[in-house]
PDB file of N, CA and C in Angstrom:
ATOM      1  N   UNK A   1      96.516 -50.633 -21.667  1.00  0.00           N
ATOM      2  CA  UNK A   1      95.548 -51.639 -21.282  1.00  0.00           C
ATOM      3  C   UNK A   1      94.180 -50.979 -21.205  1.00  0.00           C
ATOM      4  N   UNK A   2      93.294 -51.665 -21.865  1.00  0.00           N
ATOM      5  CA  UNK A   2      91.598 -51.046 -21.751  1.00  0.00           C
ATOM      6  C   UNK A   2      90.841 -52.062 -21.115  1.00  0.00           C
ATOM      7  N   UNK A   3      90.130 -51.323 -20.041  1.00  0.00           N
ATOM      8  CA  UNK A   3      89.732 -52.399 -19.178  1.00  0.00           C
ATOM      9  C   UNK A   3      87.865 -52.131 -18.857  1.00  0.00           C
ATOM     10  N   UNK A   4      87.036 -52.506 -19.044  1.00  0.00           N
ATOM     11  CA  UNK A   4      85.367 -52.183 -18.489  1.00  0.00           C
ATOM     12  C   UNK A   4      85.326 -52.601 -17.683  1.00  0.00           C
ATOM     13  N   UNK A   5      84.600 -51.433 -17.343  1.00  0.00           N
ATOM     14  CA  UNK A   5      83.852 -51.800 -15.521  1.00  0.00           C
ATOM     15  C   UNK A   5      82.590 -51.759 -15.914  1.00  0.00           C
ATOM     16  N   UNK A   6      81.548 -52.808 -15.163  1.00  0.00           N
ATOM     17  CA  UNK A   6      80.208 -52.926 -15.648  1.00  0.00           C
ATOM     18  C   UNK A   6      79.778 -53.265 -14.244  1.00  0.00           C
ATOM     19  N   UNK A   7      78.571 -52.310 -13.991  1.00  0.00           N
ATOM     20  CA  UNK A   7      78.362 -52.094 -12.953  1.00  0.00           C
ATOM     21  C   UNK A   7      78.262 -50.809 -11.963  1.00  0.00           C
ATOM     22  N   UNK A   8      78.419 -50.515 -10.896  1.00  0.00           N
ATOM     23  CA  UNK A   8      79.100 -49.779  -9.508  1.00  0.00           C
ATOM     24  C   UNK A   8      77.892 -48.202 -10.060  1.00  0.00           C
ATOM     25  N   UNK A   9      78.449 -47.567  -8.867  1.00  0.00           N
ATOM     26  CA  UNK A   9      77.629 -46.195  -9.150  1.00  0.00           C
ATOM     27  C   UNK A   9      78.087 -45.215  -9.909  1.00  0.00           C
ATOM     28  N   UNK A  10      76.443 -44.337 -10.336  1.00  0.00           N
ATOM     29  CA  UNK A  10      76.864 -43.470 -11.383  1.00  0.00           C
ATOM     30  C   UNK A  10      77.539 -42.446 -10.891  1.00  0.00           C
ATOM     31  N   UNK A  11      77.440 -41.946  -9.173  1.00  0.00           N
ATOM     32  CA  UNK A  11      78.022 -41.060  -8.966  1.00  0.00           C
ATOM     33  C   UNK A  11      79.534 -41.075  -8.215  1.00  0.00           C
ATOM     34  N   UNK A  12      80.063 -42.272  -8.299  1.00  0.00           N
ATOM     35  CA  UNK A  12      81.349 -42.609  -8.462  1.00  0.00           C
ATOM     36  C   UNK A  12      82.156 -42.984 -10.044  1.00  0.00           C
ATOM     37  N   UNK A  13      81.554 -42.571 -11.066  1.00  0.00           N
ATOM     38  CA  UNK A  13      82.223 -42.846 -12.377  1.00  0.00           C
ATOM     39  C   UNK A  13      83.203 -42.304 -12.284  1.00  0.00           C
ATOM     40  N   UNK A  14      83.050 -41.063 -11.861  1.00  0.00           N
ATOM     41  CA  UNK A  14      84.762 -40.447 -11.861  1.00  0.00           C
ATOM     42  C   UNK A  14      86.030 -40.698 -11.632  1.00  0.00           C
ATOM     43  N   UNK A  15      85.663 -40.999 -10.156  1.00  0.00           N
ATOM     44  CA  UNK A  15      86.344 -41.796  -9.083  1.00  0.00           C
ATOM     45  C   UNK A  15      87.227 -42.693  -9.621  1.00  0.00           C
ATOM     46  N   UNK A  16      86.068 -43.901 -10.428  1.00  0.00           N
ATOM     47  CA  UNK A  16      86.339 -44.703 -10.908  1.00  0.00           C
ATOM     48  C   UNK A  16      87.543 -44.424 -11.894  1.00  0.00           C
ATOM     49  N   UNK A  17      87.257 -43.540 -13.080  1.00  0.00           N
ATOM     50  CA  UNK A  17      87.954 -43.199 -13.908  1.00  0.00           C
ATOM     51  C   UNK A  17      89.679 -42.572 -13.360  1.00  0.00           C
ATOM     52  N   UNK A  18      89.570 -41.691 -12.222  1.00  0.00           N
ATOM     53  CA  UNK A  18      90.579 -41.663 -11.757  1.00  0.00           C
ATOM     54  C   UNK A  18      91.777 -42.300 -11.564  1.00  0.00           C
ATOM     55  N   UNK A  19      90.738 -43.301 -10.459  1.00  0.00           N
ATOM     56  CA  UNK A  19      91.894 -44.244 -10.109  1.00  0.00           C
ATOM     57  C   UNK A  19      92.810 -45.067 -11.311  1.00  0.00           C
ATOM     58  N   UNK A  20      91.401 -45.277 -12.414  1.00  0.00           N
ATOM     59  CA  UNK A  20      92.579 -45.871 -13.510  1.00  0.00           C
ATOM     60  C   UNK A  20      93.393 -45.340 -14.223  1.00  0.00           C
ATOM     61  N   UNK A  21      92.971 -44.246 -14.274  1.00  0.00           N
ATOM     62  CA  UNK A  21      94.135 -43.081 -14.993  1.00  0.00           C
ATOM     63  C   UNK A  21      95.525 -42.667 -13.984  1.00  0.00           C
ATOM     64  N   UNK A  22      95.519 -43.085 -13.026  1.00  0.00           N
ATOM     65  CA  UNK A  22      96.672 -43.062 -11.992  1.00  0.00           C
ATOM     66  C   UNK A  22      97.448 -44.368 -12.218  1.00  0.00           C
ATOM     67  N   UNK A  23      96.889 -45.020 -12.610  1.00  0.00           N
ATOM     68  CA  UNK A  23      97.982 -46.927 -13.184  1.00  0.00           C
ATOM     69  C   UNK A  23      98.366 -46.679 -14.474  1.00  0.00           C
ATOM     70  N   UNK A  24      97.559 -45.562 -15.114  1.00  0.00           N
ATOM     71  CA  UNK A  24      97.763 -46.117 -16.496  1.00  0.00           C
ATOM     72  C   UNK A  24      96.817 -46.842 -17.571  1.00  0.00           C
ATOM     73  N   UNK A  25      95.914 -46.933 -17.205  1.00  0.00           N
ATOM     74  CA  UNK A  25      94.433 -47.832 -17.363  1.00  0.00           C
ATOM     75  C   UNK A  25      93.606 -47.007 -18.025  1.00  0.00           C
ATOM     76  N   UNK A  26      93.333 -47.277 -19.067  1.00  0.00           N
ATOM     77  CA  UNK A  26      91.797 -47.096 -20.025  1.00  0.00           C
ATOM     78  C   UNK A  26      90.585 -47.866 -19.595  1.00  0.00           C
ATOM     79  N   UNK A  27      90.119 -46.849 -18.484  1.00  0.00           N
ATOM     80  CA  UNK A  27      88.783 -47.357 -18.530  1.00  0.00           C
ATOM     81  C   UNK A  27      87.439 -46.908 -18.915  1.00  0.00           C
ATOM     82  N   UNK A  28      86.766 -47.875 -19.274  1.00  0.00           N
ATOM     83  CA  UNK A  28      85.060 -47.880 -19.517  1.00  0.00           C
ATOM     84  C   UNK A  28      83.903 -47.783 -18.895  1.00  0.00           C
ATOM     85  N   UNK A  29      83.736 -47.423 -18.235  1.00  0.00           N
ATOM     86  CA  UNK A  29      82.635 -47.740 -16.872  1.00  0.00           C
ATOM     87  C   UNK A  29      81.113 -47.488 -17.529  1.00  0.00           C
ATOM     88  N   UNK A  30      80.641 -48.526 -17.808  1.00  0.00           N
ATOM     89  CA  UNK A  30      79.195 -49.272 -17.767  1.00  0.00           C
ATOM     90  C   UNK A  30      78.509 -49.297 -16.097  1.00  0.00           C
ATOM     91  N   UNK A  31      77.227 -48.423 -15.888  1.00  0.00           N
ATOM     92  CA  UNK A  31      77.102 -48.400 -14.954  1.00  0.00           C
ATOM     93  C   UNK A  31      75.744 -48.926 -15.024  1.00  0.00           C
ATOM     94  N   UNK A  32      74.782 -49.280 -16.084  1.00  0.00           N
ATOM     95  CA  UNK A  32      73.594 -50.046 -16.315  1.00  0.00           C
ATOM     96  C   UNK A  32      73.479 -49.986 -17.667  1.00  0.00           C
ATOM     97  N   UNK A  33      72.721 -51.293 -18.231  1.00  0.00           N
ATOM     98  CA  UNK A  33      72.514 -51.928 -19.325  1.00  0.00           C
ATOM     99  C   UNK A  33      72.291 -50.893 -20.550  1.00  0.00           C
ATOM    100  N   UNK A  34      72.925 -51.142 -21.203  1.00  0.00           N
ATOM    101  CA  UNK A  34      72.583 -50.236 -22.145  1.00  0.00           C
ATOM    102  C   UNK A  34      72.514 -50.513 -23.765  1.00  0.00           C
ATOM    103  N   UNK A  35      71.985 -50.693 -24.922  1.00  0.00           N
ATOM    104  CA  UNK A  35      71.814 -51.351 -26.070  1.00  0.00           C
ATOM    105  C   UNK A  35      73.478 -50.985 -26.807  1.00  0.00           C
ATOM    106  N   UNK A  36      74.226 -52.327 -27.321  1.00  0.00           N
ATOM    107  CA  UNK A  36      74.997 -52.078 -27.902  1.00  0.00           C
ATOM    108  C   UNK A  36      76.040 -52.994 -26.953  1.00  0.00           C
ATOM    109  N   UNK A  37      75.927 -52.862 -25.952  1.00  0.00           N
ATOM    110  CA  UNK A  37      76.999 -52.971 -24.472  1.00  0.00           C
ATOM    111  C   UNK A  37      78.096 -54.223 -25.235  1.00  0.00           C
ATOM    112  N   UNK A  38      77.426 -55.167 -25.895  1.00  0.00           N
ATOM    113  CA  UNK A  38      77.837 -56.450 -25.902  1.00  0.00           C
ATOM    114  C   UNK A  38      79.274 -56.117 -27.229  1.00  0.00           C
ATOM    115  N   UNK A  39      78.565 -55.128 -28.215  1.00  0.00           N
ATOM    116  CA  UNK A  39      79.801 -54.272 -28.967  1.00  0.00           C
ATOM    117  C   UNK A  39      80.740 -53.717 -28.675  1.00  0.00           C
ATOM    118  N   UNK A  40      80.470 -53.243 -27.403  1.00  0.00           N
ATOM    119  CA  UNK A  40      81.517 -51.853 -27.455  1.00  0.00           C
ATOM    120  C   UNK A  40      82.588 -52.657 -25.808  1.00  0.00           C
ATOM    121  N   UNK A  41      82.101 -53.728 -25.797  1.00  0.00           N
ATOM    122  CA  UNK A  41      83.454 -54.604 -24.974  1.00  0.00           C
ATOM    123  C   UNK A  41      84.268 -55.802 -25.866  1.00  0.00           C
ATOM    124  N   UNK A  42      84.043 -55.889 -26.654  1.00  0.00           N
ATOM    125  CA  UNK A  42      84.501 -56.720 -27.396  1.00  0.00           C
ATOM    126  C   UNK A  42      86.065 -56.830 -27.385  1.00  0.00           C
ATOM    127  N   UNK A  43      86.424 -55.719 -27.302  1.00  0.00           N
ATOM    128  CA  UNK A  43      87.894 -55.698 -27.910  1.00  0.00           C
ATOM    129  C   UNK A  43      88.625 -54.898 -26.151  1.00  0.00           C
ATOM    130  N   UNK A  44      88.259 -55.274 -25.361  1.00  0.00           N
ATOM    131  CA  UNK A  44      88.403 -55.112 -24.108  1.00  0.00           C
ATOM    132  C   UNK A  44      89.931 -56.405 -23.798  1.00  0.00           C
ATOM    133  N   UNK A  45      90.894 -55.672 -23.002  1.00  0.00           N
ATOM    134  CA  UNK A  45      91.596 -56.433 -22.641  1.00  0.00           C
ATOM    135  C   UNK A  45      91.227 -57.389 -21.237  1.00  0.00           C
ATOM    136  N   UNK A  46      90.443 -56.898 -20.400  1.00  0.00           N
ATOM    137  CA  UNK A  46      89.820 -57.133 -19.232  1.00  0.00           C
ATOM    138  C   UNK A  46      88.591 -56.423 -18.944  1.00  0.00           C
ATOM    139  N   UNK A  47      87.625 -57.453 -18.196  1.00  0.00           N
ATOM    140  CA  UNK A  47      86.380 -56.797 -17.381  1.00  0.00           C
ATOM    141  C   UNK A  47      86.167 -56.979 -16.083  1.00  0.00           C
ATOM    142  N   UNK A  48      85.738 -56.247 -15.772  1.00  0.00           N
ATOM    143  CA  UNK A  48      85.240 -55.955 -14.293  1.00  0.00           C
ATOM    144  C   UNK A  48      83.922 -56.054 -13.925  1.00  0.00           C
ATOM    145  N   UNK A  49      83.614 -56.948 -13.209  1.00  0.00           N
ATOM    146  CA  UNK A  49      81.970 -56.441 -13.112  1.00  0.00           C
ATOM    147  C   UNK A  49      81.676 -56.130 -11.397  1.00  0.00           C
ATOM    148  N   UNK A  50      81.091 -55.785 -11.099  1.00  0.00           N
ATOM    149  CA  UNK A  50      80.359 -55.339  -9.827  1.00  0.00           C
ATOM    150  C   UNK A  50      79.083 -56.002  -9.702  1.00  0.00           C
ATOM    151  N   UNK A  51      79.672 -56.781  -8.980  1.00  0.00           N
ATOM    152  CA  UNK A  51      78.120 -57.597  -9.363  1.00  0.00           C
ATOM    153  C   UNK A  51      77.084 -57.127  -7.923  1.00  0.00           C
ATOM    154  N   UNK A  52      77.604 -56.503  -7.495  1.00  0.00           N
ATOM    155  CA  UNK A  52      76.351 -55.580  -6.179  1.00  0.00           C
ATOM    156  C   UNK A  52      75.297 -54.788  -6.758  1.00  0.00           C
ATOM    157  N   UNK A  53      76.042 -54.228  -8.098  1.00  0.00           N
ATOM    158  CA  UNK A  53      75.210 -53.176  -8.692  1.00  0.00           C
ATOM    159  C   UNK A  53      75.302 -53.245 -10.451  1.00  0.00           C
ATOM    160  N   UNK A  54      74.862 -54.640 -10.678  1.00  0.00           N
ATOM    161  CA  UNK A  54      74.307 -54.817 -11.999  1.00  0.00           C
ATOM    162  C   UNK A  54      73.340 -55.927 -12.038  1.00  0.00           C
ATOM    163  N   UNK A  55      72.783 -55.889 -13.542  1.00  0.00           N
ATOM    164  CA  UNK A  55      71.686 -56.222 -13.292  1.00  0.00           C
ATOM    165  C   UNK A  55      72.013 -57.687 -13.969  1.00  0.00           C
ATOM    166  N   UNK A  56      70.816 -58.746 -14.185  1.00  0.00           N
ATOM    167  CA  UNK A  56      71.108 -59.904 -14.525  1.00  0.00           C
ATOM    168  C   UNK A  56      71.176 -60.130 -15.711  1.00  0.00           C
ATOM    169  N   UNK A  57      70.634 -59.519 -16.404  1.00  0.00           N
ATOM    170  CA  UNK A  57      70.744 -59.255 -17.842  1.00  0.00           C
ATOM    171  C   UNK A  57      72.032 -59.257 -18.335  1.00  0.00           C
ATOM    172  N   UNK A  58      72.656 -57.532 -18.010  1.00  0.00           N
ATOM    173  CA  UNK A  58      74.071 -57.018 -17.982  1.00  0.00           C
ATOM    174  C   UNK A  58      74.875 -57.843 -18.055  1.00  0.00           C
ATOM    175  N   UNK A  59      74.645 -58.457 -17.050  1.00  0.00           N
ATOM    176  CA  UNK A  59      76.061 -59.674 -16.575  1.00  0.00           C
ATOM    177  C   UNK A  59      75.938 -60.512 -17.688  1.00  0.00           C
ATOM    178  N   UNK A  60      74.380 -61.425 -17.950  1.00  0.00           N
ATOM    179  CA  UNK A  60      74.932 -62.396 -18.771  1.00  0.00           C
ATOM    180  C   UNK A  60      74.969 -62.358 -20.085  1.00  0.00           C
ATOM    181  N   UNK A  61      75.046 -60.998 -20.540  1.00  0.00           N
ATOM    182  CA  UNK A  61      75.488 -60.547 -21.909  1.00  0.00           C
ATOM    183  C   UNK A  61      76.808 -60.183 -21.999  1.00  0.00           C
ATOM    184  N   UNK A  62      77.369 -59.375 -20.643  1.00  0.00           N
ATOM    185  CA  UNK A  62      78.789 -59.489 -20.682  1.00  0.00           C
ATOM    186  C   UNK A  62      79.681 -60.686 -20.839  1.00  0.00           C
ATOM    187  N   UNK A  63      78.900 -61.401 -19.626  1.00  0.00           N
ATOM    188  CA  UNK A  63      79.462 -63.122 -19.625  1.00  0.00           C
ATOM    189  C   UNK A  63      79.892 -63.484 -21.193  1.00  0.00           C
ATOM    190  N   UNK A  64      79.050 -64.074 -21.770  1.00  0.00           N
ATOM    191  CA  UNK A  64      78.634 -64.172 -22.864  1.00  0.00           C
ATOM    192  C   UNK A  64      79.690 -63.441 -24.089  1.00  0.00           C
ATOM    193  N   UNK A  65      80.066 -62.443 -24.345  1.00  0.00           N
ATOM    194  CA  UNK A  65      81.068 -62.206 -25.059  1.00  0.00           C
ATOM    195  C   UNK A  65      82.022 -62.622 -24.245  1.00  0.00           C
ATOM    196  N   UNK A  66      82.677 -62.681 -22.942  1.00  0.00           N
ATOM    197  CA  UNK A  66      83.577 -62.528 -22.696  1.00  0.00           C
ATOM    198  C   UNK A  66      83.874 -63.933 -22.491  1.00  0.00           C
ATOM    199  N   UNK A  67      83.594 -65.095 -22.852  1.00  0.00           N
ATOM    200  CA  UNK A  67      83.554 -66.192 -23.056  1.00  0.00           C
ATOM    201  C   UNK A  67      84.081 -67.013 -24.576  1.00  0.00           C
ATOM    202  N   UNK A  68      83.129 -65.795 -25.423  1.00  0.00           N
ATOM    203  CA  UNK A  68      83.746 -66.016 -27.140  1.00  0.00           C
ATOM    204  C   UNK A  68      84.727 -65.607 -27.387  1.00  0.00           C
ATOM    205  N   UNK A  69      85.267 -64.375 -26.734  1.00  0.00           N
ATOM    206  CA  UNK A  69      86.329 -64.135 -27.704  1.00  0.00           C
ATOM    207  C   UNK A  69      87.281 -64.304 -26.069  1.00  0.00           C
ATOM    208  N   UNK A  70      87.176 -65.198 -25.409  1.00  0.00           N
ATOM    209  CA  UNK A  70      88.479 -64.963 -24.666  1.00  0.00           C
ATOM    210  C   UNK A  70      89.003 -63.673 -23.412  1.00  0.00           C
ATOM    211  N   UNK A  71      87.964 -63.135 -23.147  1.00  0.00           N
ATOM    212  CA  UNK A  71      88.219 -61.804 -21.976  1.00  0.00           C
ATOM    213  C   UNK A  71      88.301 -62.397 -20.723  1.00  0.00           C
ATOM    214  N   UNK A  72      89.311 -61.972 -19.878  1.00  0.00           N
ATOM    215  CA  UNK A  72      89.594 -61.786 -18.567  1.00  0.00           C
ATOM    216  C   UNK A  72      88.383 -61.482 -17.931  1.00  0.00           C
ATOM    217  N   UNK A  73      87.266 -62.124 -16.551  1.00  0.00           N
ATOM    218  CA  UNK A  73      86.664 -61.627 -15.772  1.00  0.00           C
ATOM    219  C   UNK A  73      87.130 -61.729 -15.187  1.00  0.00           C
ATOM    220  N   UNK A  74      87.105 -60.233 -14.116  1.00  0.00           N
ATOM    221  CA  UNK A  74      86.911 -60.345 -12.687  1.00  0.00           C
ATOM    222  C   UNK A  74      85.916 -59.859 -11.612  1.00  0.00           C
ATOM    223  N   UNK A  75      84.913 -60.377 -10.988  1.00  0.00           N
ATOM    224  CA  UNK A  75      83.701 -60.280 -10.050  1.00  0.00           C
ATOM    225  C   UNK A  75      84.186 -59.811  -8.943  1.00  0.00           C
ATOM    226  N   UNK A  76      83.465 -58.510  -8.684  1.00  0.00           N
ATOM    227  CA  UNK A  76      83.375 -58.129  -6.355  1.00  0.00           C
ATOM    228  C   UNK A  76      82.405 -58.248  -6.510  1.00  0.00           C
ATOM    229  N   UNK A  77      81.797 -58.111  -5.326  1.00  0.00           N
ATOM    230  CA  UNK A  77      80.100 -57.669  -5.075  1.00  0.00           C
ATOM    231  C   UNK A  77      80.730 -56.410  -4.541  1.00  0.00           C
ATOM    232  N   UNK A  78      81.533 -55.928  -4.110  1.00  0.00           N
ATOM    233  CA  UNK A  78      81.460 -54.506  -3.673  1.00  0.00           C
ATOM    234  C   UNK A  78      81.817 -53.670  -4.805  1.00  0.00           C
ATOM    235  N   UNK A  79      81.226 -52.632  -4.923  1.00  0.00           N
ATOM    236  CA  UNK A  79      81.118 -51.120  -5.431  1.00  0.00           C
ATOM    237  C   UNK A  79      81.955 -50.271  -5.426  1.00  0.00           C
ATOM    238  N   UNK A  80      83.012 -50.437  -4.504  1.00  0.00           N
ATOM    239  CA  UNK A  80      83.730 -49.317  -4.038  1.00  0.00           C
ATOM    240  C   UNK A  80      84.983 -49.192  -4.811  1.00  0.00           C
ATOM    241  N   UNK A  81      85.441 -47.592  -4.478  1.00  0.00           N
ATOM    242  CA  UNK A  81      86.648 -47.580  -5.297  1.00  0.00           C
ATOM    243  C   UNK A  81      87.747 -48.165  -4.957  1.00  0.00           C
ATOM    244  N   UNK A  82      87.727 -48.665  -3.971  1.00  0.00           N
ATOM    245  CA  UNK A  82      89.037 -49.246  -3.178  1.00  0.00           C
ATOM    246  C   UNK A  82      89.069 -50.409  -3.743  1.00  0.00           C
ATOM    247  N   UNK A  83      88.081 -51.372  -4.031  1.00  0.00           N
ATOM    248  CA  UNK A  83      87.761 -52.924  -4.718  1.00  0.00           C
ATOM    249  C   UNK A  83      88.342 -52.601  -5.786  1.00  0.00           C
ATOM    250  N   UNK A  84      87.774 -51.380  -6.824  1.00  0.00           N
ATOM    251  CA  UNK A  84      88.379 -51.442  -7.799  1.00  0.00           C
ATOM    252  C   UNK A  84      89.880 -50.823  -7.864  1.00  0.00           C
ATOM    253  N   UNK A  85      90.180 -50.088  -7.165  1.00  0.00           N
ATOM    254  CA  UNK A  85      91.968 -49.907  -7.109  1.00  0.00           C
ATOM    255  C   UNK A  85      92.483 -51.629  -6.811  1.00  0.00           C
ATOM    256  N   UNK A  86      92.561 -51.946  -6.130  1.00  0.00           N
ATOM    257  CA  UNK A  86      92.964 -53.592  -5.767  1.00  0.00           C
ATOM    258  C   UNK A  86      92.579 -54.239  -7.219  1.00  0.00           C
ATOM    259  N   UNK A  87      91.586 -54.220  -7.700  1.00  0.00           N
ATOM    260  CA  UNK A  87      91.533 -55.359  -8.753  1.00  0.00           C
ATOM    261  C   UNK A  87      92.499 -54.909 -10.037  1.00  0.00           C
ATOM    262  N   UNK A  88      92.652 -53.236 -10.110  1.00  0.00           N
ATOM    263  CA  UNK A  88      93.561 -53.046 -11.152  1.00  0.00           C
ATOM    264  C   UNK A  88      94.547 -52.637 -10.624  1.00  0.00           C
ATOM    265  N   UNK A  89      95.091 -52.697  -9.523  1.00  0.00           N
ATOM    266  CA  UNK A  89      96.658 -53.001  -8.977  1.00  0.00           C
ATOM    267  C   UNK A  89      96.930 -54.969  -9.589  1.00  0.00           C
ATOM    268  N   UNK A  90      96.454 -55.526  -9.320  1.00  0.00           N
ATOM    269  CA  UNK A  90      96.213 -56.686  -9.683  1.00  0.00           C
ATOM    270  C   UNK A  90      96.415 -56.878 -11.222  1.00  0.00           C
ATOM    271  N   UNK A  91      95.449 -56.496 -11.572  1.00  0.00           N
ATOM    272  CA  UNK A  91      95.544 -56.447 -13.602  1.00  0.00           C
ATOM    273  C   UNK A  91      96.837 -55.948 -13.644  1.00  0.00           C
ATOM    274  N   UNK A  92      97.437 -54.680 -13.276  1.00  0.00           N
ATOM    275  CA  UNK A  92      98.286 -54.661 -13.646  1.00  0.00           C
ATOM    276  C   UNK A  92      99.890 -55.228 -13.687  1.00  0.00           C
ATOM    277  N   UNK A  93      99.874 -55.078 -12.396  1.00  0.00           N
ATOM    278  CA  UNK A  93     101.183 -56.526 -12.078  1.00  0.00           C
ATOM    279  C   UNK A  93     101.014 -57.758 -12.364  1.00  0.00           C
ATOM    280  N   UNK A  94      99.963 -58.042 -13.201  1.00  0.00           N
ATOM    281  CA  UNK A  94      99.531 -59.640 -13.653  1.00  0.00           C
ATOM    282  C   UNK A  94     100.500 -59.262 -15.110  1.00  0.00           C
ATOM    283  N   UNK A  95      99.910 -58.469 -15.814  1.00  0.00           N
ATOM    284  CA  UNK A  95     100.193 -58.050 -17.062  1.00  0.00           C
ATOM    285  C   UNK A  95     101.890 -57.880 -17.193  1.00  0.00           C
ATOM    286  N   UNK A  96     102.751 -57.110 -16.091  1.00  0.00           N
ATOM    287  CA  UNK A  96     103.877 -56.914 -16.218  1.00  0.00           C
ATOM    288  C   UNK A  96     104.331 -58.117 -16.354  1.00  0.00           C
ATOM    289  N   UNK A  97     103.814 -59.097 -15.775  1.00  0.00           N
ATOM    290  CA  UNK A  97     104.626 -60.489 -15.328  1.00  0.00           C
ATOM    291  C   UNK A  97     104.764 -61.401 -16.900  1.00  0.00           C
ATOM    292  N   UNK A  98     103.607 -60.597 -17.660  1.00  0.00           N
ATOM    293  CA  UNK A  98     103.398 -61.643 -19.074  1.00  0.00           C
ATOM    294  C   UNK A  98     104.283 -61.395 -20.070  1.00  0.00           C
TER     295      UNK A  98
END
């Protein structure tokens, strides 16, 4: 499963990356806007956004693909790694169930 995170801090990317590599999870972590962004999620099984710590832009370019071709959102406003362990404990026992 490949999943983006768009959003949260740069000096938790790791973190971030951790925790998904402990489920099993390919993740992406987008931590501000960057040219291309709207490409390189495309083929994303799920997104994540953090919406505490992105910008308005970000979001509604993510929105926006993830609308055309069919992607999973899911929104916190919190940042933290714990939000994101919970949301991909979640993704993932969603996924087993399919």
């Amino acid at each position: 499963m490949c999943v983006a995170l768009i959003g949260g801090m740069d000096r938790l990317e790791r973190q971030y990356k951790t925790e998904a590599e402990k489920m099993g999870i390919n993740l992406k972590v987008f931590t501000r806007s960057e040219s291309g962004l709207s490409s390189k999620i495309r083929n994303m099984d799920a997104l994540v956004i953090l919406t505490n710590k992105v910008s308005h832009q970000a979001k509604r370019e993510v929105m926006n693909v993830a609308k055309a071709k069919n992607i999973p959102v899911f929104m916190y406003h919190s940042c933290g790694v714990c939000t994101l362990r919970d949301c991909l404990s979640c993704l993932k026992n969603n996924a087993r169930e399919v």
